[in-house]
C-alpha atoms as a PDB file:
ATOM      1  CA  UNK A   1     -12.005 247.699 -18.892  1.00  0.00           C
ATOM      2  CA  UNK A   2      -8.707 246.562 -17.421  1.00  0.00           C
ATOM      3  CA  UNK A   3      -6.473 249.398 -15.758  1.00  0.00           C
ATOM      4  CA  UNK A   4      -3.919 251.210 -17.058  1.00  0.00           C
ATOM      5  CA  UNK A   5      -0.312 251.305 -15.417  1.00  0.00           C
ATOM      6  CA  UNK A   6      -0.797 254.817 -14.266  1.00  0.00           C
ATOM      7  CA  UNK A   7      -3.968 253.654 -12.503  1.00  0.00           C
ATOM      8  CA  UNK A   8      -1.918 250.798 -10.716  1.00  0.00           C
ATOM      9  CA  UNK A   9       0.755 252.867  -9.824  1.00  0.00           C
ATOM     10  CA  UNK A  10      -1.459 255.734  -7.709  1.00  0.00           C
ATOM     11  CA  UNK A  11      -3.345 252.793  -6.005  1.00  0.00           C
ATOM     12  CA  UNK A  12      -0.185 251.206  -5.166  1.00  0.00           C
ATOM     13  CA  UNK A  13       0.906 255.011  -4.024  1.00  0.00           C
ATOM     14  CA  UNK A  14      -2.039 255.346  -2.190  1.00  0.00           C
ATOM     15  CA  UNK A  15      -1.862 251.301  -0.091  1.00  0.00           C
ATOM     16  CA  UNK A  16       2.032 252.648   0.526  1.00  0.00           C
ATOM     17  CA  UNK A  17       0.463 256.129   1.754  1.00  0.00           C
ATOM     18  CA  UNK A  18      -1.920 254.438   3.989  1.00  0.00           C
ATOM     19  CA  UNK A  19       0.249 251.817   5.362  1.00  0.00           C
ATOM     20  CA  UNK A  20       3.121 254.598   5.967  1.00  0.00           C
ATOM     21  CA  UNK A  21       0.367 256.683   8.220  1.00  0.00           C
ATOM     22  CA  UNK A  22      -1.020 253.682  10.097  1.00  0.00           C
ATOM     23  CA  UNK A  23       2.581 252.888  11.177  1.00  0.00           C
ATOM     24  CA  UNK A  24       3.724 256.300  11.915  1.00  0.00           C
ATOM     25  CA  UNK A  25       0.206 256.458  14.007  1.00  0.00           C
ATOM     26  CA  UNK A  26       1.215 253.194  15.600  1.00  0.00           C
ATOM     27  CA  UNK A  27       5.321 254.641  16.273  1.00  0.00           C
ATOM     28  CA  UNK A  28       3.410 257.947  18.092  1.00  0.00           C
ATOM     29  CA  UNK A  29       1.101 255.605  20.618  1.00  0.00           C
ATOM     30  CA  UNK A  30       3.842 253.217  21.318  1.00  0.00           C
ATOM     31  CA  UNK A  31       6.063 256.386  22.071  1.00  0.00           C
ATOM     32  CA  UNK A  32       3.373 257.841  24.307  1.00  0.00           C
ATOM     33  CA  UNK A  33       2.788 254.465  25.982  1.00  0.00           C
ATOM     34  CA  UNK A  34       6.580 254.360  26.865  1.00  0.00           C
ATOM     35  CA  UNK A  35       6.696 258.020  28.184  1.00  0.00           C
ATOM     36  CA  UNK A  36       3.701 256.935  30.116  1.00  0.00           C
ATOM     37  CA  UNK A  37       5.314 254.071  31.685  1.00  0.00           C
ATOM     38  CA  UNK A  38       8.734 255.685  32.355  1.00  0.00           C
ATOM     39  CA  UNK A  39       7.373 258.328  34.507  1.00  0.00           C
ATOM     40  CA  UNK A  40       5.191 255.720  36.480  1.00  0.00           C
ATOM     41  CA  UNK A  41       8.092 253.234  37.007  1.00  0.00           C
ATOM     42  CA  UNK A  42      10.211 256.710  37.791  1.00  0.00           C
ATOM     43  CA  UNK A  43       7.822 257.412  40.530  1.00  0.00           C
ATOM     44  CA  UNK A  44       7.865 254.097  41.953  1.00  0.00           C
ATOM     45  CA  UNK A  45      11.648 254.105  41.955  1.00  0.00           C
ATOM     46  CA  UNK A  46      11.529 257.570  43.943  1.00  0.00           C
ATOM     47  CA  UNK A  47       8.824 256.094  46.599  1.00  0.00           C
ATOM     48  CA  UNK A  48      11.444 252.880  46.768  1.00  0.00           C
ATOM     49  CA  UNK A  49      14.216 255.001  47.542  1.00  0.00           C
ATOM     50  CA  UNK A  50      12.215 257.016  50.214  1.00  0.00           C
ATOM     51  CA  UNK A  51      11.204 253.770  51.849  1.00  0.00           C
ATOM     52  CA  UNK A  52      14.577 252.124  51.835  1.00  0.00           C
ATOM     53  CA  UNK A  53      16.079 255.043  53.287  1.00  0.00           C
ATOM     54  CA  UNK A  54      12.969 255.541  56.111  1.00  0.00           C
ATOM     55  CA  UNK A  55      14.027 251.654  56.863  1.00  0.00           C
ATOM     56  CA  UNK A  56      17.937 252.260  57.135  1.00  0.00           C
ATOM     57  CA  UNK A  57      17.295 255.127  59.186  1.00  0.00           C
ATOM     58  CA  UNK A  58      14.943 253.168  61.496  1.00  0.00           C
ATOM     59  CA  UNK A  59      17.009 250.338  61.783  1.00  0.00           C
ATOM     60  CA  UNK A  60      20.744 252.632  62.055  1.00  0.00           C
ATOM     61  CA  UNK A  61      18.591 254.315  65.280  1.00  0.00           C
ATOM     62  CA  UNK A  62      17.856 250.817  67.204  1.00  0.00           C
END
């Protein structure tokens, strides 16, 4: 028996409905990922900055 419009519809609803969640699933771990990798780049940053400046103050007391 072929399907009737109605039937269609809701399983073209429900493909939009999963494809919607996958990509809002994806959007969250990408966002985590990012946070992630901001605070690890931030901390690197911080132990730069506390090297540089153990450096100039070595080299300013020569």
């Amino acid at each position: 028996m072929a399907e009737s419009p109605s039937d269609r519809i809701e399983q073209a609803l429900a493909r939009i409905e999963a494809a919607a969640a996958a990509r809002a699933y994806a959007t969250a771990r990408l966002a985590t990922r990012h946070a992630k990798l901001r605070a690890r780049i931030g901390d690197a940053v911080t132990s730069l900055d506390a090297l540089i400046a153990r450096e100039s103050a070595s080299v300013e007391a020569d």
